[in-house]
N, C-alpha and C. Protein backbone atom coordinates (compact mmCIF):
# COMPACT_ATOMS: atom_id res chain seq x y z
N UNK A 1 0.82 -1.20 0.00
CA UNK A 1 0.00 0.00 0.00
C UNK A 1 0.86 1.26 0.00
N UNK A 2 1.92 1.11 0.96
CA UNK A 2 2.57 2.37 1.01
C UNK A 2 3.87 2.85 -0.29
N UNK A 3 4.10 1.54 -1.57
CA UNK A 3 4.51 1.45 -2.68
C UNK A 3 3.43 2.50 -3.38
N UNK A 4 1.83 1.96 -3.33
CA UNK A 4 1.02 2.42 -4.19
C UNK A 4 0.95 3.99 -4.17
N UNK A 5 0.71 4.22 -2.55
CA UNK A 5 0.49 5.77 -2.55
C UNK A 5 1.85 6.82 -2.67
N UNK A 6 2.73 6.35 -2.75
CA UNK A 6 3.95 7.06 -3.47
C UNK A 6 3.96 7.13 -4.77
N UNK A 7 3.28 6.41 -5.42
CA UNK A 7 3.82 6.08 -7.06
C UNK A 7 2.44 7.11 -7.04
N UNK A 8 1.25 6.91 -6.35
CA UNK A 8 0.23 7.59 -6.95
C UNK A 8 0.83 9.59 -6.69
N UNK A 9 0.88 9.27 -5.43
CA UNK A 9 1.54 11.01 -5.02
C UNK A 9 2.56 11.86 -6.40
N UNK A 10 3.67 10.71 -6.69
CA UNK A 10 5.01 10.97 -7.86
C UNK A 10 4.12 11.48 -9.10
N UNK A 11 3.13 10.80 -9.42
CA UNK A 11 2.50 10.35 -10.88
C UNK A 11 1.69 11.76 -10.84
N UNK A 12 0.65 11.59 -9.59
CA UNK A 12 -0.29 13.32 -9.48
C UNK A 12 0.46 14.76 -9.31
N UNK A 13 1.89 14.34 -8.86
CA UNK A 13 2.28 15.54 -8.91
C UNK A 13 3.08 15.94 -10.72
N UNK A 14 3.42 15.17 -11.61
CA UNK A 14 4.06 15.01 -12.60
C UNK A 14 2.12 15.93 -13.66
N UNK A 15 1.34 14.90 -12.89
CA UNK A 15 -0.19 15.58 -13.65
C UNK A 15 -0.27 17.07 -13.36
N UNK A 16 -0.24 17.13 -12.20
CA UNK A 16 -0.20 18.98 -11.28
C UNK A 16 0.51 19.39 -11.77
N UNK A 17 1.79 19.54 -12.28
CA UNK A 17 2.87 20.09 -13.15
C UNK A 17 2.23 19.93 -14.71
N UNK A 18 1.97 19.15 -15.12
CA UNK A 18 1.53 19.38 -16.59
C UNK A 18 0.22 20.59 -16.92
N UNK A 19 -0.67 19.89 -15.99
CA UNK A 19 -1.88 20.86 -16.24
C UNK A 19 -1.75 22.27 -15.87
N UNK A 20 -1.11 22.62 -14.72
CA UNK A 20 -1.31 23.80 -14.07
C UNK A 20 -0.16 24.65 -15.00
N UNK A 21 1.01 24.05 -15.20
CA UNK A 21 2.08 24.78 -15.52
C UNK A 21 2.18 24.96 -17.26
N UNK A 22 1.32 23.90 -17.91
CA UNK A 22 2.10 23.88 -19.56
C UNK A 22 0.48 24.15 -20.12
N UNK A 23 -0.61 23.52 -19.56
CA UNK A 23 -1.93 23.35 -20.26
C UNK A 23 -3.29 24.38 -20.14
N UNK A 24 -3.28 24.46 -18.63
CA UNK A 24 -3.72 26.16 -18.06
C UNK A 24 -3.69 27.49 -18.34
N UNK A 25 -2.31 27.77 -18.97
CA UNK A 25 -2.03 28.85 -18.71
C UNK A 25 -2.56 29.52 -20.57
N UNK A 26 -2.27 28.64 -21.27
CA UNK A 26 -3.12 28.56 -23.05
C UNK A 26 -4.41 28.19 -22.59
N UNK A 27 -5.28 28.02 -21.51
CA UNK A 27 -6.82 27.99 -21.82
C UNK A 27 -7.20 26.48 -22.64
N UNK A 28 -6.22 25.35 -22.57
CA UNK A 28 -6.67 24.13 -23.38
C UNK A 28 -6.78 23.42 -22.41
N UNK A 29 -7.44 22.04 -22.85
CA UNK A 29 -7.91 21.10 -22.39
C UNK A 29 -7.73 19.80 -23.00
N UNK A 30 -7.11 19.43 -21.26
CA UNK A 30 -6.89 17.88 -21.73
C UNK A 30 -8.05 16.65 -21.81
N UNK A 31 -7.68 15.59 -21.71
CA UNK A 31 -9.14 14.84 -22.15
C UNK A 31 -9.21 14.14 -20.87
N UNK A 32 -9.94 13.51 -20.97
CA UNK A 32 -10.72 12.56 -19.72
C UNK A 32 -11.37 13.35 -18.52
N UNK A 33 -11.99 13.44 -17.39
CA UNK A 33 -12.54 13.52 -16.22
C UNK A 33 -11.75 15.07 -16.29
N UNK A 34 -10.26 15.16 -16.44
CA UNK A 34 -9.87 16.62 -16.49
C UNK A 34 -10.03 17.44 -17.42
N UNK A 35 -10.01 16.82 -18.64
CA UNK A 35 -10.44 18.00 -19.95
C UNK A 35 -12.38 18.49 -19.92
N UNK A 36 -12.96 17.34 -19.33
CA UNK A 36 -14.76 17.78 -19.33
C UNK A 36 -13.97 18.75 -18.05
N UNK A 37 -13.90 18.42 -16.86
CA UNK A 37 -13.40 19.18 -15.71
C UNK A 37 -13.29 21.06 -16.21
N UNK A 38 -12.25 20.50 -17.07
CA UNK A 38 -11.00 22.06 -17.73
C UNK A 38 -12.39 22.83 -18.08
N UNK A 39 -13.02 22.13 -19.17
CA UNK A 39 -14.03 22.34 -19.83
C UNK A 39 -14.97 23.63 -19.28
N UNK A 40 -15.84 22.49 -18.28
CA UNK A 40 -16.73 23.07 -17.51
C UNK A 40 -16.27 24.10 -16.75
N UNK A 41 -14.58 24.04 -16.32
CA UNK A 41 -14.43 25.47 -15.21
C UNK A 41 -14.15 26.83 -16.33
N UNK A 42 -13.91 26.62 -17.55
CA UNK A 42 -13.47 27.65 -18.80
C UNK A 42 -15.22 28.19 -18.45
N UNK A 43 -15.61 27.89 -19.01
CA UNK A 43 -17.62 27.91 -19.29
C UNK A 43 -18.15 28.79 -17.94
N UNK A 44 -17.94 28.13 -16.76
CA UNK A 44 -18.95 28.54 -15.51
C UNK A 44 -17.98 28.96 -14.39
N UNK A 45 -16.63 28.74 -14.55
CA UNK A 45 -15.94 29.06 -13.18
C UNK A 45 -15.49 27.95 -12.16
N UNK A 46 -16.81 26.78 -12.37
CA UNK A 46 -16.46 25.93 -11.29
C UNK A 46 -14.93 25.33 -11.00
N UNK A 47 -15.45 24.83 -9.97
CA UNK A 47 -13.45 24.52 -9.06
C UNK A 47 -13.36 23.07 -9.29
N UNK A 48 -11.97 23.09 -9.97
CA UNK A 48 -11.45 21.47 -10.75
C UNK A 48 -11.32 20.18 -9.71
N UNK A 49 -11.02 20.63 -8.81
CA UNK A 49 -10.99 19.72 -7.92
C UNK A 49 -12.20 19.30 -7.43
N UNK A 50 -13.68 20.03 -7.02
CA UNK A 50 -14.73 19.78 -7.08
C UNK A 50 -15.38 18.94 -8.34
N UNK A 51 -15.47 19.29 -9.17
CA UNK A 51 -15.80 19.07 -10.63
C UNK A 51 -14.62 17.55 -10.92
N UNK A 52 -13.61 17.46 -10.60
CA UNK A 52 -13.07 16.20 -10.83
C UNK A 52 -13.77 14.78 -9.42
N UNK A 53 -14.08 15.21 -8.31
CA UNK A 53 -14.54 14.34 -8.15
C UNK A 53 -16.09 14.11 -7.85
N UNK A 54 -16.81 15.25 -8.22
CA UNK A 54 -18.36 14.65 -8.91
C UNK A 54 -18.51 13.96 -10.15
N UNK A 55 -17.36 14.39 -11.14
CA UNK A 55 -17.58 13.86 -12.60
C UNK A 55 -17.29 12.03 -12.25
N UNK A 56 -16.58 11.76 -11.49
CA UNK A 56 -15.81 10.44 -11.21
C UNK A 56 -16.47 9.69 -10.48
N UNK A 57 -17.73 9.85 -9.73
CA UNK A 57 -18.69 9.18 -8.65
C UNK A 57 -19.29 7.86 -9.79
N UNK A 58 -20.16 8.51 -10.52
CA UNK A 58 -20.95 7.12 -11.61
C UNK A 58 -19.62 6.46 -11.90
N UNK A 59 -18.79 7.00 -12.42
CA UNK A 59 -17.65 5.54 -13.26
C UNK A 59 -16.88 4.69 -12.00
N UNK A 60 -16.79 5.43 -10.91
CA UNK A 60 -16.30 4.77 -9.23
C UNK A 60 -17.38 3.76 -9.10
N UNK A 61 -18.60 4.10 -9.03
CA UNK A 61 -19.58 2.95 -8.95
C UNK A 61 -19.89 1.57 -9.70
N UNK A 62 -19.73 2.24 -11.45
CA UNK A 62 -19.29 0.74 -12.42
C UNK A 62 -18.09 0.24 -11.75
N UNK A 63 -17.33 0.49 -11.33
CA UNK A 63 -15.78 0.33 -11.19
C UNK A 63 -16.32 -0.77 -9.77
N UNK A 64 -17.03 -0.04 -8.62
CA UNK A 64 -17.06 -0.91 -7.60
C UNK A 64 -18.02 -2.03 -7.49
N UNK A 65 -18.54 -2.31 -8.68
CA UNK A 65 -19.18 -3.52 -9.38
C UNK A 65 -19.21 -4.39 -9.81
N UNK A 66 -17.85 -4.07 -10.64
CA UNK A 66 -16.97 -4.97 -11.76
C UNK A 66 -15.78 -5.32 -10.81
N UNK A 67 -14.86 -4.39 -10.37
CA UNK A 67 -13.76 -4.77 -10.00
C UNK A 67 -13.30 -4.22 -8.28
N UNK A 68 -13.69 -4.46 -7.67
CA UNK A 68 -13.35 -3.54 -6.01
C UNK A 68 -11.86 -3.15 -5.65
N UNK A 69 -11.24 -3.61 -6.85
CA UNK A 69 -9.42 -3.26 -6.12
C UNK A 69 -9.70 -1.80 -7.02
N UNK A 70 -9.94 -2.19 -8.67
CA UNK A 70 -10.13 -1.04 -9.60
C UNK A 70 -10.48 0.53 -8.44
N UNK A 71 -11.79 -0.11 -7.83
CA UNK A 71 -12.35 1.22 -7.55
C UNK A 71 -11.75 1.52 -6.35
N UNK A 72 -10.99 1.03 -5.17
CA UNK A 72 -9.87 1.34 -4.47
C UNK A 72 -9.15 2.13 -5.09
N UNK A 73 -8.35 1.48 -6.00
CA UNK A 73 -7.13 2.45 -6.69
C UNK A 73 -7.56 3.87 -7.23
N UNK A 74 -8.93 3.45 -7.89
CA UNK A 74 -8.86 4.53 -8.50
C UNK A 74 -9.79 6.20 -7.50
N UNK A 75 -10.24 5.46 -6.11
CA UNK A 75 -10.69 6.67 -5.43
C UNK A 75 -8.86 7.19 -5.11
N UNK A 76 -8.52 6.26 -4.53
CA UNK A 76 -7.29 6.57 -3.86
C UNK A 76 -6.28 7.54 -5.21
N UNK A 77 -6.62 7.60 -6.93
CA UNK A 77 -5.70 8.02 -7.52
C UNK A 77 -6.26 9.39 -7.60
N UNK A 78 -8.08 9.29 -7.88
CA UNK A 78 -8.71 10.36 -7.71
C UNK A 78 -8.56 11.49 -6.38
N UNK A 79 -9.04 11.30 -5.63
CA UNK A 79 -8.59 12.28 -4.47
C UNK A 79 -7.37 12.73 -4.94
N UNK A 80 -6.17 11.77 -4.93
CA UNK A 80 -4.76 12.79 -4.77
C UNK A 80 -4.63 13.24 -5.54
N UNK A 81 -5.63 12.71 -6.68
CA UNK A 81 -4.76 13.56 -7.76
C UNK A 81 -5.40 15.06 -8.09
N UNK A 82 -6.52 14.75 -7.68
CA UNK A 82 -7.41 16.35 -7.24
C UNK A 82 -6.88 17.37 -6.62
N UNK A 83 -6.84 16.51 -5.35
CA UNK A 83 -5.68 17.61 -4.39
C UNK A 83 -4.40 18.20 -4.38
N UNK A 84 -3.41 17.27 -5.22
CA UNK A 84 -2.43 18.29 -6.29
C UNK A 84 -2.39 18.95 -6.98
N UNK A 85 -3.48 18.48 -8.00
CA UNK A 85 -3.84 19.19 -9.22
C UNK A 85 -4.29 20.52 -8.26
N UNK A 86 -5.13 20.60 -7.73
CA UNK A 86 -5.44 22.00 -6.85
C UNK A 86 -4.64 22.86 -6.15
N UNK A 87 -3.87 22.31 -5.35
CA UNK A 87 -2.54 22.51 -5.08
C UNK A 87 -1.47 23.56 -5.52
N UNK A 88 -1.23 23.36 -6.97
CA UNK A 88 -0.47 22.74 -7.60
C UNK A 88 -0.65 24.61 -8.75
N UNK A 89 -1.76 24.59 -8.23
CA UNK A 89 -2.37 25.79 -9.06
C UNK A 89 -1.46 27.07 -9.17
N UNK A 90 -1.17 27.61 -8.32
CA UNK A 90 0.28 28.45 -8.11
C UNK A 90 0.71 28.47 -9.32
N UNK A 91 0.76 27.66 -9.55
CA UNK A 91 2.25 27.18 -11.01
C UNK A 91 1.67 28.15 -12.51
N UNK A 92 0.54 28.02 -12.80
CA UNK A 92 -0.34 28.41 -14.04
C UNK A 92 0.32 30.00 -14.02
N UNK A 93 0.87 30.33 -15.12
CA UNK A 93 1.17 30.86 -15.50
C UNK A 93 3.08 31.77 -15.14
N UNK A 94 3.42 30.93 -14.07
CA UNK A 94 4.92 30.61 -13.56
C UNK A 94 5.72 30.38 -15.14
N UNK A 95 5.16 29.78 -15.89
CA UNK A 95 6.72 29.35 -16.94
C UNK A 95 5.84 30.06 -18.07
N UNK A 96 6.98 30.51 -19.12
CA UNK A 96 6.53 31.59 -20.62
C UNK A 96 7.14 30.71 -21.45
N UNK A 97 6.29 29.67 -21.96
CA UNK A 97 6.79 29.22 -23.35
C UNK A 97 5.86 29.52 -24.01
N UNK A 98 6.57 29.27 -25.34
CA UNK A 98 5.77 29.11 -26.51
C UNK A 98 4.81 28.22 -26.23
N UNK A 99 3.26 28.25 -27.31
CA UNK A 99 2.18 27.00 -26.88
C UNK A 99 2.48 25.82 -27.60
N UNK A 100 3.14 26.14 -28.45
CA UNK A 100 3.44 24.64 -28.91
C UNK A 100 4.67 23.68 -27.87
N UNK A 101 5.26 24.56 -27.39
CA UNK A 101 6.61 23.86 -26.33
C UNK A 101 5.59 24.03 -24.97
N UNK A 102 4.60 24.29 -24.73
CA UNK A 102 3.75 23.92 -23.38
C UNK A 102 2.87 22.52 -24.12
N UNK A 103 2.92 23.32 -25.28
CA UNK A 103 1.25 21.73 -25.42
C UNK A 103 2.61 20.32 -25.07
N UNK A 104 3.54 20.07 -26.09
CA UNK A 104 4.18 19.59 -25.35
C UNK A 104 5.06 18.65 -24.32
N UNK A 105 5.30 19.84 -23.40
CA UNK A 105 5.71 19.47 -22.13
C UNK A 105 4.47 19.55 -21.31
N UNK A 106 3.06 19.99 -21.16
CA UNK A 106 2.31 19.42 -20.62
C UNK A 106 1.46 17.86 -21.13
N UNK A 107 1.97 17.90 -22.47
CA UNK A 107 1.61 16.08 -22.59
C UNK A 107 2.38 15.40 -22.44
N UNK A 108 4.02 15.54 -21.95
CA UNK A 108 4.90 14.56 -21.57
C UNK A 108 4.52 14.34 -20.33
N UNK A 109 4.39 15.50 -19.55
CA UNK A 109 4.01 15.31 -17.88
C UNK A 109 3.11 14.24 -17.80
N UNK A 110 1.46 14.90 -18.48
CA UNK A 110 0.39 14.12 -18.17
C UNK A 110 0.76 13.02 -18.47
N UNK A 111 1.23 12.84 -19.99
CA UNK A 111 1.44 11.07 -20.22
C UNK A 111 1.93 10.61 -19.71
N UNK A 112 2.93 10.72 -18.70
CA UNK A 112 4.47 10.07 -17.94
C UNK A 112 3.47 9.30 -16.89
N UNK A 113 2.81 10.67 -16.10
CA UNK A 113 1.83 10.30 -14.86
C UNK A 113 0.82 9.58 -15.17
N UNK A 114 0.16 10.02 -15.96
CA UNK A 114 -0.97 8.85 -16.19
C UNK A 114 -0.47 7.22 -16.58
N UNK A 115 0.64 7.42 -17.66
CA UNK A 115 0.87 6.13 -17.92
C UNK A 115 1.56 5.09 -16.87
N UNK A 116 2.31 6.11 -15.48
CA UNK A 116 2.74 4.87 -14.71
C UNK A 116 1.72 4.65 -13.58
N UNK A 117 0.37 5.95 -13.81
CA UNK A 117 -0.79 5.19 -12.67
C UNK A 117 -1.09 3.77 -13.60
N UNK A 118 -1.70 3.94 -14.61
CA UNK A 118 -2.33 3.31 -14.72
C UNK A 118 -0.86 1.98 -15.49
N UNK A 119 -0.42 1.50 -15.44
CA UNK A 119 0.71 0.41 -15.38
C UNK A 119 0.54 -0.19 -13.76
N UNK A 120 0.13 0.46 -13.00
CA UNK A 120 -0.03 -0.23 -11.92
C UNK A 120 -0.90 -0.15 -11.10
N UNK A 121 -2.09 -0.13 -12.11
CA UNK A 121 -3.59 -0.28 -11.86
C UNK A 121 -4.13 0.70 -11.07
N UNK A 122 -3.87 1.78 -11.15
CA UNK A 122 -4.63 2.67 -10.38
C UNK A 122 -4.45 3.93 -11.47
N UNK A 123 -5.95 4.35 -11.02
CA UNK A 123 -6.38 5.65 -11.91
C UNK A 123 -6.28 6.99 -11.68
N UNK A 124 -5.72 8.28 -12.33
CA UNK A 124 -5.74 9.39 -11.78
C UNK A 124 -7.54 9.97 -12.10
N UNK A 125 -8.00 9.13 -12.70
CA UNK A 125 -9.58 9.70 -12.92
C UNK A 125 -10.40 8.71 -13.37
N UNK A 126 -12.06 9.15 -13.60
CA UNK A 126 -12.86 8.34 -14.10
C UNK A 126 -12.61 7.89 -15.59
N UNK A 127 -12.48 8.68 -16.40
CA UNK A 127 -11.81 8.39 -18.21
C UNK A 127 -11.27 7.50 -18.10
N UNK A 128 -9.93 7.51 -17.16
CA UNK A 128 -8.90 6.70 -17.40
C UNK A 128 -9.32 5.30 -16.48
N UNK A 129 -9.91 5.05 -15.54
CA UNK A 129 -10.68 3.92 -15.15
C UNK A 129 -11.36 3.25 -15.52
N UNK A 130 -12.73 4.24 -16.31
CA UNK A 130 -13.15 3.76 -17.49
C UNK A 130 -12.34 2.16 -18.30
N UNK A 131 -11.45 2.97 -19.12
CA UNK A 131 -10.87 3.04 -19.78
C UNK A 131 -9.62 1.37 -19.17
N UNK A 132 -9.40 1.46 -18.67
CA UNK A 132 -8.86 0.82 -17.40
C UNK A 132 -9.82 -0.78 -17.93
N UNK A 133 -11.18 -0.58 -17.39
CA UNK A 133 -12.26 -1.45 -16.92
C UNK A 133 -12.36 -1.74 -18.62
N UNK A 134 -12.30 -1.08 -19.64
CA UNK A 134 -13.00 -1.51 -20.94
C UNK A 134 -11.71 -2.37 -21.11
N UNK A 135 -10.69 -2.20 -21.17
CA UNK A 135 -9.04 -2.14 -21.29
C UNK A 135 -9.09 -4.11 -20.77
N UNK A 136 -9.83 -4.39 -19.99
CA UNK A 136 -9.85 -5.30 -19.12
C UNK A 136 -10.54 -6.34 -19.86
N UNK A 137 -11.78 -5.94 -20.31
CA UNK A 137 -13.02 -6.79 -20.62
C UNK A 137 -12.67 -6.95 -22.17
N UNK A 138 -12.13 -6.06 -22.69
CA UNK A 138 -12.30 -6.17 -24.46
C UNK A 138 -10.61 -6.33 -25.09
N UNK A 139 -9.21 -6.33 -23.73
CA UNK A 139 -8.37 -6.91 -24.77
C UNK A 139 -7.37 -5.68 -25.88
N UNK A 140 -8.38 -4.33 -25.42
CA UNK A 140 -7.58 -3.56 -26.53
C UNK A 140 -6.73 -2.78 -25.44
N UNK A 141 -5.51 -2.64 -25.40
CA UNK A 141 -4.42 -1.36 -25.38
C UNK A 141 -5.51 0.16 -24.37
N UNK A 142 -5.58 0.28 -23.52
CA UNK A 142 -5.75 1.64 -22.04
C UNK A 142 -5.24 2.51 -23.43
N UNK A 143 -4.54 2.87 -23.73
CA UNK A 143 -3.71 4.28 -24.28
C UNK A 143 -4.66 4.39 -25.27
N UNK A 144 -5.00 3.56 -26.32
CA UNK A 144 -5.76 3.74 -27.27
C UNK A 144 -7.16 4.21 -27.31
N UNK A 145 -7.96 3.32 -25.96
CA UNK A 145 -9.23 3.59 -25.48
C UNK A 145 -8.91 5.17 -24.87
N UNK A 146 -8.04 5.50 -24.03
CA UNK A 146 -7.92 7.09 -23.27
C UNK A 146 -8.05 7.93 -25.05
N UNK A 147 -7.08 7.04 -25.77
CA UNK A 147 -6.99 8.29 -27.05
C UNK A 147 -7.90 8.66 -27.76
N UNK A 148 -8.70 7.51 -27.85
CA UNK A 148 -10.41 8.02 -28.80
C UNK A 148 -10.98 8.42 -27.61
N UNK A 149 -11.43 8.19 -26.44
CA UNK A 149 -12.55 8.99 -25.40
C UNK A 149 -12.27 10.78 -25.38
N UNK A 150 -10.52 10.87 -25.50
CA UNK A 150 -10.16 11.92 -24.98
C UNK A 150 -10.53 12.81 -26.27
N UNK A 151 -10.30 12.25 -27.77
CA UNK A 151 -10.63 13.06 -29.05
C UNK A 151 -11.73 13.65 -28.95
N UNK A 152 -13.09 12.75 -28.36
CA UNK A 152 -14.26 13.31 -28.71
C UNK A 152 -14.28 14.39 -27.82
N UNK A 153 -13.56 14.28 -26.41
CA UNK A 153 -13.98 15.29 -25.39
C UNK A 153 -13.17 16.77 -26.23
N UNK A 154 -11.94 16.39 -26.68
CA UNK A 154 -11.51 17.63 -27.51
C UNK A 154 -12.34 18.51 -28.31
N UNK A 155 -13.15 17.56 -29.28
CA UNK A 155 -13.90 17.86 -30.64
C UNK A 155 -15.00 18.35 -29.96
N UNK A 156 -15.33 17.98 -28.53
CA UNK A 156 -16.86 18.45 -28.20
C UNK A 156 -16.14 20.06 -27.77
N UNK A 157 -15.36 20.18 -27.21
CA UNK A 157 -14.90 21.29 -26.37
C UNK A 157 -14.39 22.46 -27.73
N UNK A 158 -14.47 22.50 -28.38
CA UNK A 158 -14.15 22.70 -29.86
C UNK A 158 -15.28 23.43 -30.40
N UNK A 159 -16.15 22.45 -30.80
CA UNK A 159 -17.39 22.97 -30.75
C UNK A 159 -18.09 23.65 -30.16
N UNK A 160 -17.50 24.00 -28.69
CA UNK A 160 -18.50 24.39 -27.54
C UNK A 160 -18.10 25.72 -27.82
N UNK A 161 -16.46 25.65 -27.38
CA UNK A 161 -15.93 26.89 -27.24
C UNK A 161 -15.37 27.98 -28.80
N UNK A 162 -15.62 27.01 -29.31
CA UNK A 162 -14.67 27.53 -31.00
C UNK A 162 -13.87 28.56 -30.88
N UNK A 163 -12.34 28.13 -30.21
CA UNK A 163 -11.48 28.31 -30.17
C UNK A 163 -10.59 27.28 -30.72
N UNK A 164 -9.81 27.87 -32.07
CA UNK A 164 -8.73 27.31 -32.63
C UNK A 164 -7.68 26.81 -31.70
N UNK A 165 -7.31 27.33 -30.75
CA UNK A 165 -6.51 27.04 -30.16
C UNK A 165 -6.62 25.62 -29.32
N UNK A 166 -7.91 25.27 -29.34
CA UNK A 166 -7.91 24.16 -29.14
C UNK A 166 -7.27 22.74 -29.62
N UNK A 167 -7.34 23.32 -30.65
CA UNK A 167 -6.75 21.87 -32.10
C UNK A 167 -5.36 21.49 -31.14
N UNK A 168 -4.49 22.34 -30.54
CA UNK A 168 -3.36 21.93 -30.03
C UNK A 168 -3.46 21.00 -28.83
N UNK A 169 -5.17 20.44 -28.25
CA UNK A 169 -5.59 19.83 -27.41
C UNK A 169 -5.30 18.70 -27.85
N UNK A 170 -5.56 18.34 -29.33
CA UNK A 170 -5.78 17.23 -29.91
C UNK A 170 -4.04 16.66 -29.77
N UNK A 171 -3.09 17.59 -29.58
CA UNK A 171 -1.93 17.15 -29.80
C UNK A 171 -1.54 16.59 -28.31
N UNK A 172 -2.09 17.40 -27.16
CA UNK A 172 -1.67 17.10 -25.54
C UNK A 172 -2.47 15.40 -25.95
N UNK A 173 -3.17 15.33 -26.29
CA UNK A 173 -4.15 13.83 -26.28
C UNK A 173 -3.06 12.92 -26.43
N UNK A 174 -3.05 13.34 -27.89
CA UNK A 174 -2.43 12.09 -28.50
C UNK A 174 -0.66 11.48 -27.83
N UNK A 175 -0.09 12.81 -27.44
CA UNK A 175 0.81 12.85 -26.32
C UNK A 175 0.57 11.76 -25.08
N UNK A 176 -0.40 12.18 -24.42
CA UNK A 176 -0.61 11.46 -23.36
C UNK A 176 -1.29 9.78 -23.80
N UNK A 177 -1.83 9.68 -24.95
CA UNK A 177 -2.39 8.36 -25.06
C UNK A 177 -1.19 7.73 -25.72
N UNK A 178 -0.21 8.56 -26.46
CA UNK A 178 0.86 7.49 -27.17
C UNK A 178 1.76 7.19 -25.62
N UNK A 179 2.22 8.30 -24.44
CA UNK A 179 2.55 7.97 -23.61
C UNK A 179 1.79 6.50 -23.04
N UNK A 180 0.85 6.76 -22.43
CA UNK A 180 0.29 5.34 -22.05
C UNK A 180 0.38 4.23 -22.13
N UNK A 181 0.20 4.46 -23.75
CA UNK A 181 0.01 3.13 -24.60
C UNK A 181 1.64 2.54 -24.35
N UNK A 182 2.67 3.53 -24.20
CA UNK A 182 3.98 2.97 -24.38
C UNK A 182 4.12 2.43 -22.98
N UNK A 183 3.74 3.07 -22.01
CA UNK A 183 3.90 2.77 -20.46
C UNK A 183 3.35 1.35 -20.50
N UNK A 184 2.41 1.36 -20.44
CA UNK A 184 1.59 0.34 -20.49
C UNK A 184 1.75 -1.16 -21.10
N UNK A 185 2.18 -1.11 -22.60
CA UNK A 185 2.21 -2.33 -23.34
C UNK A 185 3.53 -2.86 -22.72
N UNK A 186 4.67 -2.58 -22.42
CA UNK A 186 6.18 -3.39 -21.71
C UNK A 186 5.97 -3.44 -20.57
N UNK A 187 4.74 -3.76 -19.85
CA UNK A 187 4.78 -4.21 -18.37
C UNK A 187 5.17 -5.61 -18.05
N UNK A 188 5.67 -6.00 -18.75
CA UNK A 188 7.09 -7.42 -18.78
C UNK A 188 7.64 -7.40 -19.13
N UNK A 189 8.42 -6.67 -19.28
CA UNK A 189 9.68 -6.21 -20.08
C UNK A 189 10.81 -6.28 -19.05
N UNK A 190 11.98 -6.92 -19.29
CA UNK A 190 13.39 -7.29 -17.90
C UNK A 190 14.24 -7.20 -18.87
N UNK A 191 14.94 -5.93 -18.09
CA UNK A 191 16.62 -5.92 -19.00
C UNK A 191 18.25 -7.21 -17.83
N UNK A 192 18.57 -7.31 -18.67
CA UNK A 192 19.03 -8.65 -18.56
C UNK A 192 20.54 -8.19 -18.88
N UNK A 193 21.36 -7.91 -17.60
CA UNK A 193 22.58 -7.90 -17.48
C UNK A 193 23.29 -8.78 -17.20
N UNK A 194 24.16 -9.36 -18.49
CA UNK A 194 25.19 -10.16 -18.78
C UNK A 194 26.58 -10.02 -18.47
């Protein structure tokens, strides 16, 4: 347990650094539980950390249905990772890059963190639990499932907001889902010193 909640703490703070510092500060949005999250606080104001764990209650519940460790891990990835991400806020607007060198380095962050929660079964959100749980039952690749859920949340947020600047969302995505997917698929992988 006390392995898990370090790797989860390392992973949410690597997320709290991406979002607050590279993804925030351009007004974009990432995908899953945090990009609807991003979404909804751009629109109405509401507070991400609130809004990340009401959005996450229904998919916690499939989760504590199907799988009870799933929905362990993933309250335990949720909370912390809320509470960093909130945290963490300070940071938004701390570093001046260019948006293409934030989009980025906020999808190396997110992908790094997300891909070593979820390599060791625990979720920084509902998307990615989701995602997790489909990941489980159907056989296909977590990174791939995060990468189409997270497109549509882009394309909807797109539509909502029609801001061009969004399209560079589509790039944090695919960042964080090719991360994943890479985290993820060599979880047997042993280097072998001869």
């Amino acid at each position: 347990m006390k392995k898990r909640l370090l790797i989860t703490c390392f992973c949410s703070s690597l997320i709290g650094i991406g979002i607050n510092g590279f993804i925030l500060p351009f007004h974009l949005i990432n995908g899953g539980v945090f990009g609807i999250s991003l979404l909804l606080n751009y629109l109405y104001g509401f507070k991400l950390s609130l809004l990340i764990v009401l959005l996450n209650t229904p998919i916690y519940l499939i989760a504590l249905k199907s799988d009870p460790l799933y929905f362990i891990n993933g309250i335990l990835g949720a909370v912390i990772s809320g509470f960093i991400v909130e945290l963490m806020t300070p940071l938004n607007g701390v570093m001046h890059l260019p948006i293409f060198a934030s989009v980025i380095c906020g999808g190396v962050f997110v992908g790094i963190g997300v891909g070593f929660m979820l390599r060791n079964h625990i979720s920084p959100g509902g998307i990615d639990l989701l995602a997790l749980l489909i990941s489980k039952w159907s056989k296909l690749n977590v990174g791939i499932i995060i990468y189409i859920i997270d497109t549509v949340i882009i394309m909807t947020g797109l539509l909502i907001l029609r801001d061009a600047n969004l399209l560079y969302s589509l790039l944090i995505v695919g960042i964080v889902g090719l991360s994943a997917s890479i985290l993820t698929s060599f979880r047997d992988a042993h280097i072998y010193i001869s």
